[in-house]
PDB file of N, CA and C in Angstrom:
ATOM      1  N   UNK A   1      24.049  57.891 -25.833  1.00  0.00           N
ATOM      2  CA  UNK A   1      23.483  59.141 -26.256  1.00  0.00           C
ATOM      3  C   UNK A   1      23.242  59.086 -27.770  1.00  0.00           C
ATOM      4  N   UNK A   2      22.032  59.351 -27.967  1.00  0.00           N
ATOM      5  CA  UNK A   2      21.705  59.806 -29.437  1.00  0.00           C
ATOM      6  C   UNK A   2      22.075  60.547 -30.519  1.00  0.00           C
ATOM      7  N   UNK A   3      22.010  61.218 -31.558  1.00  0.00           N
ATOM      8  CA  UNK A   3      22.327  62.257 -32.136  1.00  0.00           C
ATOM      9  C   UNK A   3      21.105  62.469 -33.315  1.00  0.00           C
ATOM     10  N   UNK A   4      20.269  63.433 -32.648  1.00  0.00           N
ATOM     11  CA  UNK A   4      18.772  63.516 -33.957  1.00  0.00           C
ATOM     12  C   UNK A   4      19.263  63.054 -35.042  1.00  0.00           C
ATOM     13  N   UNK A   5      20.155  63.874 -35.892  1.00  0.00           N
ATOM     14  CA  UNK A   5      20.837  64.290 -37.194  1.00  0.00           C
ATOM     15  C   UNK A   5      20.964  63.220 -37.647  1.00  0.00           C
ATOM     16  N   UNK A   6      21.613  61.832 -36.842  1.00  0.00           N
ATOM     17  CA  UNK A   6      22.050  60.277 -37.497  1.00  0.00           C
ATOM     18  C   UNK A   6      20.848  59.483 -37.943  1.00  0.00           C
ATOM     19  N   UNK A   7      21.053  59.331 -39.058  1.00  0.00           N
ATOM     20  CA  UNK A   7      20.024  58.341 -39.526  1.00  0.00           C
ATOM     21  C   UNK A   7      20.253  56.955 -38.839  1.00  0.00           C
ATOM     22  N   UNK A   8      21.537  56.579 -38.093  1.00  0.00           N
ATOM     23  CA  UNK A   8      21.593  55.588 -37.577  1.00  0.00           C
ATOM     24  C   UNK A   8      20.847  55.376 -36.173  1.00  0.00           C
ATOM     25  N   UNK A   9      21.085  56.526 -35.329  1.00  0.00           N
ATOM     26  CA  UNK A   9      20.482  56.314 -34.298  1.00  0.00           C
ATOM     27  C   UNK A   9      18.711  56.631 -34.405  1.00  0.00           C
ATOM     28  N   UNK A  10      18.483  57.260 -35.947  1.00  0.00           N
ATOM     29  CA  UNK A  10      17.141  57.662 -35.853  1.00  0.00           C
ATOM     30  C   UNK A  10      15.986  56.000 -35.985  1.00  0.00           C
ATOM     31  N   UNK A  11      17.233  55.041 -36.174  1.00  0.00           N
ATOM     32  CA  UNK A  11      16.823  53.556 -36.722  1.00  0.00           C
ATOM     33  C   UNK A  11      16.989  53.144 -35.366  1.00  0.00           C
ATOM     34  N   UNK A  12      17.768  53.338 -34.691  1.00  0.00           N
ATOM     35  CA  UNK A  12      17.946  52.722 -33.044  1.00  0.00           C
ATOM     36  C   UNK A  12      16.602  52.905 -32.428  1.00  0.00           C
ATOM     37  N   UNK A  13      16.579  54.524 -32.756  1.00  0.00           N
ATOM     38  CA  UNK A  13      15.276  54.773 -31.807  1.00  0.00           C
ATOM     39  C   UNK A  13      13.581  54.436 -32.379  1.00  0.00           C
ATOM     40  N   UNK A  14      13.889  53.459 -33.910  1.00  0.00           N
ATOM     41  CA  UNK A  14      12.736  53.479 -34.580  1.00  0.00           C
ATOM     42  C   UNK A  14      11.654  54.290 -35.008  1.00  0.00           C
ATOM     43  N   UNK A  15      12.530  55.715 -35.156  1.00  0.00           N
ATOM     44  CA  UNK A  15      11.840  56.818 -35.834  1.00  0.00           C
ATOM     45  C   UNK A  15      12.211  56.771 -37.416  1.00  0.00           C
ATOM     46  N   UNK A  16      13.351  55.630 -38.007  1.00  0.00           N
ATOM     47  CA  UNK A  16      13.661  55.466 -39.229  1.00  0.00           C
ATOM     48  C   UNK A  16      12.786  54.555 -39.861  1.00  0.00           C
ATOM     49  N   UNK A  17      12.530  54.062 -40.714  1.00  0.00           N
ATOM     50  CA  UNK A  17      12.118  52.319 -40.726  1.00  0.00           C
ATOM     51  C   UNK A  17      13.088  51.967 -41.389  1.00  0.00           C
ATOM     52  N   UNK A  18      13.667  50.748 -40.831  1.00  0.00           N
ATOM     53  CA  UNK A  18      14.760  49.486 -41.141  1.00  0.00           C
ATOM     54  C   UNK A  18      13.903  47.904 -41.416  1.00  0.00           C
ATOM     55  N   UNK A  19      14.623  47.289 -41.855  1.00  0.00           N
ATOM     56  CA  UNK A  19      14.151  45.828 -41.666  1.00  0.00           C
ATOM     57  C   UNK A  19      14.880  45.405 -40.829  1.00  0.00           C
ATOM     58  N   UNK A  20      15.042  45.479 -39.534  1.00  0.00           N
ATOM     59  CA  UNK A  20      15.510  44.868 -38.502  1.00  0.00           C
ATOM     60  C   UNK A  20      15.622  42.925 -38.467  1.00  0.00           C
ATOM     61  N   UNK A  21      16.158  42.909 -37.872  1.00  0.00           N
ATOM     62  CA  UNK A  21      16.859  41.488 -37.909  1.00  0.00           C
ATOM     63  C   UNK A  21      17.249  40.811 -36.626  1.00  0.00           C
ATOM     64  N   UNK A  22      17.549  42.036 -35.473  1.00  0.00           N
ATOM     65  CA  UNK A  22      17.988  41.897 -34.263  1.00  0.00           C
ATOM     66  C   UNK A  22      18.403  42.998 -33.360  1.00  0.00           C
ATOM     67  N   UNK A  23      17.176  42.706 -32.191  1.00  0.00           N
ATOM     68  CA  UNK A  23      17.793  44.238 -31.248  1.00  0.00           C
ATOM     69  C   UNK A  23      18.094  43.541 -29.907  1.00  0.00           C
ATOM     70  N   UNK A  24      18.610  44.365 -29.218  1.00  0.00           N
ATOM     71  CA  UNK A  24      18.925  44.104 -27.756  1.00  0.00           C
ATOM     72  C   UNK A  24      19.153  45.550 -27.116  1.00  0.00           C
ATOM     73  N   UNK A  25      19.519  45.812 -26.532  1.00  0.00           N
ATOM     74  CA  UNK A  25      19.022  47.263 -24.921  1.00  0.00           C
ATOM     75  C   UNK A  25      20.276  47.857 -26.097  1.00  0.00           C
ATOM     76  N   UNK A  26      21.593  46.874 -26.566  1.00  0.00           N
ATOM     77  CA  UNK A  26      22.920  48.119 -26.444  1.00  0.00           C
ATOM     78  C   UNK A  26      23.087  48.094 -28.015  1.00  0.00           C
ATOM     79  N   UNK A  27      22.250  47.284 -29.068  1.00  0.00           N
ATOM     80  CA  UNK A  27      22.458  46.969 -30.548  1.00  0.00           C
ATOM     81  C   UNK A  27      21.339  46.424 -31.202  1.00  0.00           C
ATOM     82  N   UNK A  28      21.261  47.021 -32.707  1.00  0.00           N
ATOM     83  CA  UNK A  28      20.027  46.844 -33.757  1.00  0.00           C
ATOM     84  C   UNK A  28      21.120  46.432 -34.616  1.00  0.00           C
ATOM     85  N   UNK A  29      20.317  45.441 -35.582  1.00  0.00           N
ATOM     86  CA  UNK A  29      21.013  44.937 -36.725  1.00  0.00           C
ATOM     87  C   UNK A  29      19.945  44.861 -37.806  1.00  0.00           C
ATOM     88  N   UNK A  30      20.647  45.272 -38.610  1.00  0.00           N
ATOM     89  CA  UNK A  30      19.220  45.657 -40.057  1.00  0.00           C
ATOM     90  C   UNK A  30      20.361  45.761 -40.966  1.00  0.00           C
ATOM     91  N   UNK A  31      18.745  45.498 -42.192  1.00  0.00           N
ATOM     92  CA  UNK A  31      19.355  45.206 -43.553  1.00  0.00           C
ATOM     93  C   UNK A  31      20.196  46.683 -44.167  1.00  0.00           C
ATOM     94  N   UNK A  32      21.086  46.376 -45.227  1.00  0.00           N
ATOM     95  CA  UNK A  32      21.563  47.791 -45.265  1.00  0.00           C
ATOM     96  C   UNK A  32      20.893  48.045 -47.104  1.00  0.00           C
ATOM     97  N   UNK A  33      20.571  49.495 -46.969  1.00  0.00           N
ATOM     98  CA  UNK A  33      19.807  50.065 -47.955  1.00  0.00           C
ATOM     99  C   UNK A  33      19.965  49.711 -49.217  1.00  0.00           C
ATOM    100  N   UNK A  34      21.464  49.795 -49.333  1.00  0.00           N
ATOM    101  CA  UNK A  34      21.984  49.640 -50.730  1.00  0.00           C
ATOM    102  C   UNK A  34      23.132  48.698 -50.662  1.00  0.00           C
ATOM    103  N   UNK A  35      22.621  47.295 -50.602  1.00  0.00           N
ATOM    104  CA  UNK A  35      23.591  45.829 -50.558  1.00  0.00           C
ATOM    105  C   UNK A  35      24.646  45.848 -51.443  1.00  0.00           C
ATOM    106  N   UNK A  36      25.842  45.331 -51.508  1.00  0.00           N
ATOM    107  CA  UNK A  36      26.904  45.001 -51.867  1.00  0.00           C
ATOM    108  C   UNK A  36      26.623  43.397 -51.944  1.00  0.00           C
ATOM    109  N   UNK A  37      25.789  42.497 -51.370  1.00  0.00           N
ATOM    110  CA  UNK A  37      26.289  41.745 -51.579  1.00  0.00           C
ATOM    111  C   UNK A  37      24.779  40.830 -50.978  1.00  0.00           C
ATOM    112  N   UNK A  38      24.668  39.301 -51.694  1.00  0.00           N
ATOM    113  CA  UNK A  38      23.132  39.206 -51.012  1.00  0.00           C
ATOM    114  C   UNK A  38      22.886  38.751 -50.214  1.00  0.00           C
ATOM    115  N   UNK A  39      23.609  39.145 -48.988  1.00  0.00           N
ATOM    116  CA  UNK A  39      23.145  39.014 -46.988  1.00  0.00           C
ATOM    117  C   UNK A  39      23.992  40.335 -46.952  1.00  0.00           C
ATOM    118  N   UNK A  40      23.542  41.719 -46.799  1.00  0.00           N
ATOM    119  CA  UNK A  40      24.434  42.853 -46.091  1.00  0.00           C
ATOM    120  C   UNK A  40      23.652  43.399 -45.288  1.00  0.00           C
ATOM    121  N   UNK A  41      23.843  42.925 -43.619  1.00  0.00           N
ATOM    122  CA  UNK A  41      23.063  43.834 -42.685  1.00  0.00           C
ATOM    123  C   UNK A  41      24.076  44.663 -42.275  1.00  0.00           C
ATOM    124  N   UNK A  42      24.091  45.732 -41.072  1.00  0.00           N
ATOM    125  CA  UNK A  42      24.755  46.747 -40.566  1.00  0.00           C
ATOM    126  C   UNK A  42      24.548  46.052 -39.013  1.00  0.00           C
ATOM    127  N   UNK A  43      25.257  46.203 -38.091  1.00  0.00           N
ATOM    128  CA  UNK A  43      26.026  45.914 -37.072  1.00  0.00           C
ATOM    129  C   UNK A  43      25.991  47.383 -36.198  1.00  0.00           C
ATOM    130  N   UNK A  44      25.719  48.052 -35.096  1.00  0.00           N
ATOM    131  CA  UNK A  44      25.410  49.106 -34.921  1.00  0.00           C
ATOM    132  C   UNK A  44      25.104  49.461 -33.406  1.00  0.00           C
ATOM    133  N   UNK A  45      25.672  49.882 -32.354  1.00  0.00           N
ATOM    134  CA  UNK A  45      25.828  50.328 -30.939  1.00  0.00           C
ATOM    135  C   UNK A  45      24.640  51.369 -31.171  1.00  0.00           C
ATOM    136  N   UNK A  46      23.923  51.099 -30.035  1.00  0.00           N
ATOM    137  CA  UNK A  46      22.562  52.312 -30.061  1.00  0.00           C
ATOM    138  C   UNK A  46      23.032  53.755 -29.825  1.00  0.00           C
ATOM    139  N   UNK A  47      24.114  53.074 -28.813  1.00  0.00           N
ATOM    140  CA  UNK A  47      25.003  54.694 -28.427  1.00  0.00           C
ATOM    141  C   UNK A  47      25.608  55.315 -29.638  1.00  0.00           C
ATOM    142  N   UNK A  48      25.786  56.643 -29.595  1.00  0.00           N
ATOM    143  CA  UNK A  48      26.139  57.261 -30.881  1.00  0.00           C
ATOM    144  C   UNK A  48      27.490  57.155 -30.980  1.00  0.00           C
ATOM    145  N   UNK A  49      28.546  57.052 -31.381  1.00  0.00           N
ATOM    146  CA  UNK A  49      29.976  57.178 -31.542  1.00  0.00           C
ATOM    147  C   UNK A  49      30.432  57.100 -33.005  1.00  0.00           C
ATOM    148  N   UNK A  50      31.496  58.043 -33.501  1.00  0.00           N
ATOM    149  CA  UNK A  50      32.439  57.388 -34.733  1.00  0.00           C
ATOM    150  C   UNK A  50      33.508  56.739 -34.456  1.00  0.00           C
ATOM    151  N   UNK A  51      33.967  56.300 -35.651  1.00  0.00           N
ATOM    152  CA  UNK A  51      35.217  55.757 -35.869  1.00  0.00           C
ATOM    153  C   UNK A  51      36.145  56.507 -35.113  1.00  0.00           C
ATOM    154  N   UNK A  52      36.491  57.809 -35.376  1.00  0.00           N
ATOM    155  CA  UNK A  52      37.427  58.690 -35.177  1.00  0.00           C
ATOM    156  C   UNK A  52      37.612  58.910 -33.309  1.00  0.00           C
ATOM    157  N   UNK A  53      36.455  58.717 -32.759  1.00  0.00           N
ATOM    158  CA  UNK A  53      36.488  58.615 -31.418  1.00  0.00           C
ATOM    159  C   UNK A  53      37.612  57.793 -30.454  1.00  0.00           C
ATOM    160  N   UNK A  54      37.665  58.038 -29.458  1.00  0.00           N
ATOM    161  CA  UNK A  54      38.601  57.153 -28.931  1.00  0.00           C
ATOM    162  C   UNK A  54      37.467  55.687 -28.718  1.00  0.00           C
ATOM    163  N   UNK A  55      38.406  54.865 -29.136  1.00  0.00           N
ATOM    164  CA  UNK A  55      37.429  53.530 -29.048  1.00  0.00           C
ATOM    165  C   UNK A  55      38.245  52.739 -28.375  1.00  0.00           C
ATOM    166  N   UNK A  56      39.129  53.186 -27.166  1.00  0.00           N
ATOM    167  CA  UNK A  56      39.480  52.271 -26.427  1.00  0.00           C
ATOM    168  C   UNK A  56      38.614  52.312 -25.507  1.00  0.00           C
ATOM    169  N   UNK A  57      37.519  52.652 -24.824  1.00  0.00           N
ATOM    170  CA  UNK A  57      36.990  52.658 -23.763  1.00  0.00           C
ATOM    171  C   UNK A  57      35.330  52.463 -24.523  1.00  0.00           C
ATOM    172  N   UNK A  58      35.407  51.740 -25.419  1.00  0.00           N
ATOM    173  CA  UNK A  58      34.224  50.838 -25.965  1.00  0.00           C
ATOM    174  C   UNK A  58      34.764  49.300 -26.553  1.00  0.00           C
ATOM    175  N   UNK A  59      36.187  48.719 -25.285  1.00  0.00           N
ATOM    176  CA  UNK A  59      35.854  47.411 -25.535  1.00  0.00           C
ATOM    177  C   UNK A  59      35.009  46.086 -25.411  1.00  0.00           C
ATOM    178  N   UNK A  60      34.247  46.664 -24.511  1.00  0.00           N
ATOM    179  CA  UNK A  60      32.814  45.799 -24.607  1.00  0.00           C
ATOM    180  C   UNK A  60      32.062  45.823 -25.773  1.00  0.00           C
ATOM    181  N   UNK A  61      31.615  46.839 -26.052  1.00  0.00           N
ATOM    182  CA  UNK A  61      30.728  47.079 -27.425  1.00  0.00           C
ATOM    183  C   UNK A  61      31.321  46.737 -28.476  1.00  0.00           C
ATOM    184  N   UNK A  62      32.573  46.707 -28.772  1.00  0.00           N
ATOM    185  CA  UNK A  62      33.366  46.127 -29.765  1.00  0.00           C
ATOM    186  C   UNK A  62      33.082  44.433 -29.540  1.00  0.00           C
ATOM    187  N   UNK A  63      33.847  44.054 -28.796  1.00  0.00           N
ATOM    188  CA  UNK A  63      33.495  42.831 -28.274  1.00  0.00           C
ATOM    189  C   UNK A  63      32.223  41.983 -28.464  1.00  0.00           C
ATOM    190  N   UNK A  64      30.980  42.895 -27.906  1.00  0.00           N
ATOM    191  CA  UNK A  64      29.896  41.983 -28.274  1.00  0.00           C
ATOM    192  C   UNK A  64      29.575  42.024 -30.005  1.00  0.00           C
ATOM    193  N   UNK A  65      30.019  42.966 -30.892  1.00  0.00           N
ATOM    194  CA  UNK A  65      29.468  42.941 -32.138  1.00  0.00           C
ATOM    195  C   UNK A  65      30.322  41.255 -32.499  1.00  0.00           C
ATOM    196  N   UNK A  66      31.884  41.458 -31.985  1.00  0.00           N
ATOM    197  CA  UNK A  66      32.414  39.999 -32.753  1.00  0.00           C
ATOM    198  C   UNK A  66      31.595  38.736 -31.931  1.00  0.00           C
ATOM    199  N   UNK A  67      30.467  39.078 -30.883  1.00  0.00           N
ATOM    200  CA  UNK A  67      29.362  37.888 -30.480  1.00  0.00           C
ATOM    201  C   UNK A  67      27.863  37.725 -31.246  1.00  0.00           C
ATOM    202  N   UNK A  68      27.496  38.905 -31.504  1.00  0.00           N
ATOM    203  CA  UNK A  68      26.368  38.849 -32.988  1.00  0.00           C
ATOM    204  C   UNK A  68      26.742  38.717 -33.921  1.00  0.00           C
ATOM    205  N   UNK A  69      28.019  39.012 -34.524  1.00  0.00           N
ATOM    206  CA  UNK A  69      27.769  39.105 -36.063  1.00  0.00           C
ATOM    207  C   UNK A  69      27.912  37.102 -36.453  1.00  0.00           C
ATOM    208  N   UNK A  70      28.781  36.309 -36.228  1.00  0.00           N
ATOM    209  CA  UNK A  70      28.257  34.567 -36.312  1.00  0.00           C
ATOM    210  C   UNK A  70      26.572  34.211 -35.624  1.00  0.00           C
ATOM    211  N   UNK A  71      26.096  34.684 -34.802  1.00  0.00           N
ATOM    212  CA  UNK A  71      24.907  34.754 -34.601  1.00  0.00           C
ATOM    213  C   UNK A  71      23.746  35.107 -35.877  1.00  0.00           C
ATOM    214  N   UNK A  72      24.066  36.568 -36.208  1.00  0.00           N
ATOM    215  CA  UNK A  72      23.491  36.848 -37.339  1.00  0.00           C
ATOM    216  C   UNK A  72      23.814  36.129 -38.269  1.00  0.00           C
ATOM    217  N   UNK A  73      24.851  35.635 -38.957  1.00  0.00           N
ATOM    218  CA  UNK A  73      25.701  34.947 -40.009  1.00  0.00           C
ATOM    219  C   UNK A  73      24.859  33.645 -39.689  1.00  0.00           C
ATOM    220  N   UNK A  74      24.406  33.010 -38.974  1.00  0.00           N
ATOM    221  CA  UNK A  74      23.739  31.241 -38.845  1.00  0.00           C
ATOM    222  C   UNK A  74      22.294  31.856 -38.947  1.00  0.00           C
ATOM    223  N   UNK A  75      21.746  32.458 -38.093  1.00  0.00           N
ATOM    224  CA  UNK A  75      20.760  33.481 -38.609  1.00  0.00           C
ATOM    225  C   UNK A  75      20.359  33.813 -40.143  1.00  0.00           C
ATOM    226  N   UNK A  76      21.209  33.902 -41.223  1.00  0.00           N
ATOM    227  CA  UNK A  76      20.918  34.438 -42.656  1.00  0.00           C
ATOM    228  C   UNK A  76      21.565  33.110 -43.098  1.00  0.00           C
ATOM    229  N   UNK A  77      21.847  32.159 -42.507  1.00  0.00           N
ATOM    230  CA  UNK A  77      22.355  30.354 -43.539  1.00  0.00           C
ATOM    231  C   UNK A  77      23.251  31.115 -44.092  1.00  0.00           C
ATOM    232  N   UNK A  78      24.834  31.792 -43.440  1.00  0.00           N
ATOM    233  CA  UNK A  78      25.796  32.035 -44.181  1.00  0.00           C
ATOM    234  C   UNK A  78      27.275  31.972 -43.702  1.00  0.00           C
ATOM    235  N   UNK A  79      26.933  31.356 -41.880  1.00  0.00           N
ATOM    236  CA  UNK A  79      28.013  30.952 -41.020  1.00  0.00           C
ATOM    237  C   UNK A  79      28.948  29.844 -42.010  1.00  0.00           C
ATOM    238  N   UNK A  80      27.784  28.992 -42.383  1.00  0.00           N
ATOM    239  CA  UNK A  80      29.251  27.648 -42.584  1.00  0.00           C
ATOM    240  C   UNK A  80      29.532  28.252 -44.153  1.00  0.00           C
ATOM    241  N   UNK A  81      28.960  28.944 -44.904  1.00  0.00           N
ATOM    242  CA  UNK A  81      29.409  28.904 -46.476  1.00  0.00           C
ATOM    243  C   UNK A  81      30.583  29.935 -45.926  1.00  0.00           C
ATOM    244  N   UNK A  82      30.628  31.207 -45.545  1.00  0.00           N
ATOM    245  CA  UNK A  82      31.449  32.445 -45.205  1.00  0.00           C
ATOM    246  C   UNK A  82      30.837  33.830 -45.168  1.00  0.00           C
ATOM    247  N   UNK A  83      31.170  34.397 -44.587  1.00  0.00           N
ATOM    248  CA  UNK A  83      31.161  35.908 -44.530  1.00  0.00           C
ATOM    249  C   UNK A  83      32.031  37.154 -43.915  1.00  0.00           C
ATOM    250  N   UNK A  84      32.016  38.445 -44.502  1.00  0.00           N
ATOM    251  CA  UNK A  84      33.035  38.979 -44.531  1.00  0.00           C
ATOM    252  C   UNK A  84      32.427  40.583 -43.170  1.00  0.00           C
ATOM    253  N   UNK A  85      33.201  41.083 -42.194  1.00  0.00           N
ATOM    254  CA  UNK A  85      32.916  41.349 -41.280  1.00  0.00           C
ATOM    255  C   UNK A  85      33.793  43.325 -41.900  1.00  0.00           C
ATOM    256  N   UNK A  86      32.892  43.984 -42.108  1.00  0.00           N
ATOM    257  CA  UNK A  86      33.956  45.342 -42.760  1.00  0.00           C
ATOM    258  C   UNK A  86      33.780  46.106 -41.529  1.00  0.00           C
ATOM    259  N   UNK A  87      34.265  47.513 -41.337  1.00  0.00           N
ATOM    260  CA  UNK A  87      34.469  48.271 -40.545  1.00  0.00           C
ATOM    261  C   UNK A  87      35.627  49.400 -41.864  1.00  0.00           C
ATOM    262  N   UNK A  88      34.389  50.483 -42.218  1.00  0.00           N
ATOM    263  CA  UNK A  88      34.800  51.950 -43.277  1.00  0.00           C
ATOM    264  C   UNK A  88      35.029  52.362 -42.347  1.00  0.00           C
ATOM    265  N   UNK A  89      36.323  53.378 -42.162  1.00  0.00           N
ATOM    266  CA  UNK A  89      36.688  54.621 -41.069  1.00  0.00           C
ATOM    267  C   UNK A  89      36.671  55.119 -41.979  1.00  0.00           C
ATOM    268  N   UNK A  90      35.709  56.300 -42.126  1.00  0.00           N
ATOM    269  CA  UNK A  90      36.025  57.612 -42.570  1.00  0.00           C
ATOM    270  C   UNK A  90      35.479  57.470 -44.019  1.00  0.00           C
ATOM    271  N   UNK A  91      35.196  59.213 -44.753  1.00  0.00           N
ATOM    272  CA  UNK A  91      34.065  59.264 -46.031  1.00  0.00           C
ATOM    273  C   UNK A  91      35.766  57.964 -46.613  1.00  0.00           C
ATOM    274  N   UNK A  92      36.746  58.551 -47.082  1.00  0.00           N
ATOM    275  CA  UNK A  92      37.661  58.071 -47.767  1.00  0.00           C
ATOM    276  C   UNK A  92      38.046  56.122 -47.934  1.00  0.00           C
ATOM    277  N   UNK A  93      36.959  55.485 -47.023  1.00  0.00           N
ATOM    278  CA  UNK A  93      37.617  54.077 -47.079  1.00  0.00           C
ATOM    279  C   UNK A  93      36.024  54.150 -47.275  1.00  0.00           C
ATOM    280  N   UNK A  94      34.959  55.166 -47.728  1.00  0.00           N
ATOM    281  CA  UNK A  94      33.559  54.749 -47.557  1.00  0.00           C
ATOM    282  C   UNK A  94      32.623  55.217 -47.000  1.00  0.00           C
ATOM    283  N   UNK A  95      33.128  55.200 -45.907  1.00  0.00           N
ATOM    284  CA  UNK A  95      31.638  55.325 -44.794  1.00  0.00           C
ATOM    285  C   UNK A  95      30.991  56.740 -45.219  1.00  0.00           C
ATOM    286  N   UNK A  96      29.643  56.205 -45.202  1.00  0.00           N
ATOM    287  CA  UNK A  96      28.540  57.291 -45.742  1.00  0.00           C
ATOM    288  C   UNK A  96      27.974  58.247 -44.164  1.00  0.00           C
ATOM    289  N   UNK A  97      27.505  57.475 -43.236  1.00  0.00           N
ATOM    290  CA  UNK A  97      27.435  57.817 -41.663  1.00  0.00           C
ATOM    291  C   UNK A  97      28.037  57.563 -40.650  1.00  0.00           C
ATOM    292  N   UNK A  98      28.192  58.657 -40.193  1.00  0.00           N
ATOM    293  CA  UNK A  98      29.641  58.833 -39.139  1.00  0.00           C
ATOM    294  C   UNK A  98      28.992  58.426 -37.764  1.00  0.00           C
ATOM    295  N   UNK A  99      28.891  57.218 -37.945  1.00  0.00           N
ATOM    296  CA  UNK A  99      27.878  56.022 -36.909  1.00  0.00           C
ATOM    297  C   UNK A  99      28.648  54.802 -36.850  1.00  0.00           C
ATOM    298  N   UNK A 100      29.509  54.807 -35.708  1.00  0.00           N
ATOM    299  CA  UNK A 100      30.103  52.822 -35.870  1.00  0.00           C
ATOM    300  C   UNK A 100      29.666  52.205 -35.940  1.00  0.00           C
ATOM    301  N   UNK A 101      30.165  51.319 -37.213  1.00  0.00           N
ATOM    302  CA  UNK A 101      28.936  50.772 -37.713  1.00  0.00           C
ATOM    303  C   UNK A 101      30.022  49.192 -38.317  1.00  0.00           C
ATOM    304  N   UNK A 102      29.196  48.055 -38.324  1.00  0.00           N
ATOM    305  CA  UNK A 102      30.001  46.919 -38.918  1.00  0.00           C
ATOM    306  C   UNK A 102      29.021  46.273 -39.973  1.00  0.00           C
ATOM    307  N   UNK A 103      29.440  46.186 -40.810  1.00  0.00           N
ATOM    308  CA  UNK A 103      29.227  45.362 -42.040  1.00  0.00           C
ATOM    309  C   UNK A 103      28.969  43.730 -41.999  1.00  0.00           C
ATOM    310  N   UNK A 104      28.305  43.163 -41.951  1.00  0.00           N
ATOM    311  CA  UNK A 104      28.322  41.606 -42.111  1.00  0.00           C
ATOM    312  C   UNK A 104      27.225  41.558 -43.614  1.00  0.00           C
ATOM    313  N   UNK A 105      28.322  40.676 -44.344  1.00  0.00           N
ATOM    314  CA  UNK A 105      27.875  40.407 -45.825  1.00  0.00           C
ATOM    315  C   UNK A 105      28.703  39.366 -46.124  1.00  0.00           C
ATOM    316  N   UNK A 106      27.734  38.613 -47.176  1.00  0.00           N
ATOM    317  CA  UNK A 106      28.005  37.303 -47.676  1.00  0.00           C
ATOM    318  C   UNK A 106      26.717  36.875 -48.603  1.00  0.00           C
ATOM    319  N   UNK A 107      26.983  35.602 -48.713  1.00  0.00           N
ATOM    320  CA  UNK A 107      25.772  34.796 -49.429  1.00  0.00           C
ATOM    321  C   UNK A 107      25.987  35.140 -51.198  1.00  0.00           C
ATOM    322  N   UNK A 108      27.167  34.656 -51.103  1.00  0.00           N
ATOM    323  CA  UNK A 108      27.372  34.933 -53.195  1.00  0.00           C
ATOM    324  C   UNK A 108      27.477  33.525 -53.117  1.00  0.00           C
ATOM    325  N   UNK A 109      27.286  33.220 -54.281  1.00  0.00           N
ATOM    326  CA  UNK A 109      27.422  31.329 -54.611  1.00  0.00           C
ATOM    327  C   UNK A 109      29.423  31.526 -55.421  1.00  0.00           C
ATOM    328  N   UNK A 110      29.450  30.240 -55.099  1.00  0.00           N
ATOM    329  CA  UNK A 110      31.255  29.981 -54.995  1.00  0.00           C
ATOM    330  C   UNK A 110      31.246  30.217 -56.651  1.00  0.00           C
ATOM    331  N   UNK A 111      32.312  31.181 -56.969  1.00  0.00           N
ATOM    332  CA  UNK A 111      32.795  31.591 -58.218  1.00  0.00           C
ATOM    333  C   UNK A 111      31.880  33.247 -58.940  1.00  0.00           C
ATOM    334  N   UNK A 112      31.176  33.783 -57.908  1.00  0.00           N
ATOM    335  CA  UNK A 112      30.376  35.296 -58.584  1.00  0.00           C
ATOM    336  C   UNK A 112      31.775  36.036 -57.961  1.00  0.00           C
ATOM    337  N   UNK A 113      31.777  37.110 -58.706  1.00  0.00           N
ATOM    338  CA  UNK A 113      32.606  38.450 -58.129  1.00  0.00           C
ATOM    339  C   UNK A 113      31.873  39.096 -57.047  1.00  0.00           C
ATOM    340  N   UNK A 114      32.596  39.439 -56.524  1.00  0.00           N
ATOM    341  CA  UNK A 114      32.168  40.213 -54.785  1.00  0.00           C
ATOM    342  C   UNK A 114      32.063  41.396 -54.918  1.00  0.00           C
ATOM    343  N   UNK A 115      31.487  42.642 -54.857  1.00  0.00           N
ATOM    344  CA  UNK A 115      32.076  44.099 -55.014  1.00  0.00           C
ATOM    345  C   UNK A 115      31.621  44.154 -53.337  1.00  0.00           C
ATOM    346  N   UNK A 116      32.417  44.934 -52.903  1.00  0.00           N
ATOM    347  CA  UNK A 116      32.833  45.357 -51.829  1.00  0.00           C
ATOM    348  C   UNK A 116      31.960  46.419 -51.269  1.00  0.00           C
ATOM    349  N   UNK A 117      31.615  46.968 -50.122  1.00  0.00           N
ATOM    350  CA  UNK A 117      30.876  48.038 -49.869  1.00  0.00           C
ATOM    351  C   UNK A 117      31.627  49.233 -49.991  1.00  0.00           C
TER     352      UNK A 117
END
């Protein structure tokens, strides 16, 4: 299920424009607006859910993101150097949209400072 209001699902349903990277029936993966870091796409269930939800009865969907995100990561030439896999619960650790959402970022050359999303 959707939610108009989410800019995330308004990108699922391609009423947003994203630079997409990768879709399938249950997940879109696109670049994220304002990078932290230089490979940061977003990771993202079409279905609407937050953090705060019960997310025991989305262990599949959990599951397949830890099967795209090394996909995406060899995808952006950043599997074998490294990359870092986030998950913000809540405004307070971050998160701007209350959309589960995963972070895959990387691609700094060995010795730059990292800032974090």
């Amino acid at each position: 299920m959707a939610d108009e209001d989410c800019v995330f699902c308004r990108i699922a349903m391609h009423q947003s424009p994203a630079q997409i990277e990768y879709e399938d029936e249950n997940f879109i993966v696109f670049h994220d607006i304002n990078p932290s870091a230089p490979i940061h796409l977003l990771i993202i269930p079409k279905t609407h859910f937050s953090w705060q939800d019960d997310l025991s009865h989305q262990s599949k969907i959990l599951g397949r993101i830890f099967q795209i995100a090394p996909k995406m990561a060899e995808k952006m030439e950043i599997k074998d150097t490294g990359y870092k896999l986030i998950m913000n619960c809540g405004r307070g650790a971050g998160q701007i949209i209350e959309h589960f959402n995963v972070h895959l970022i990387g691609g700094w050359q060995p010795g730059t400072v990292r800032k974090l999303p």
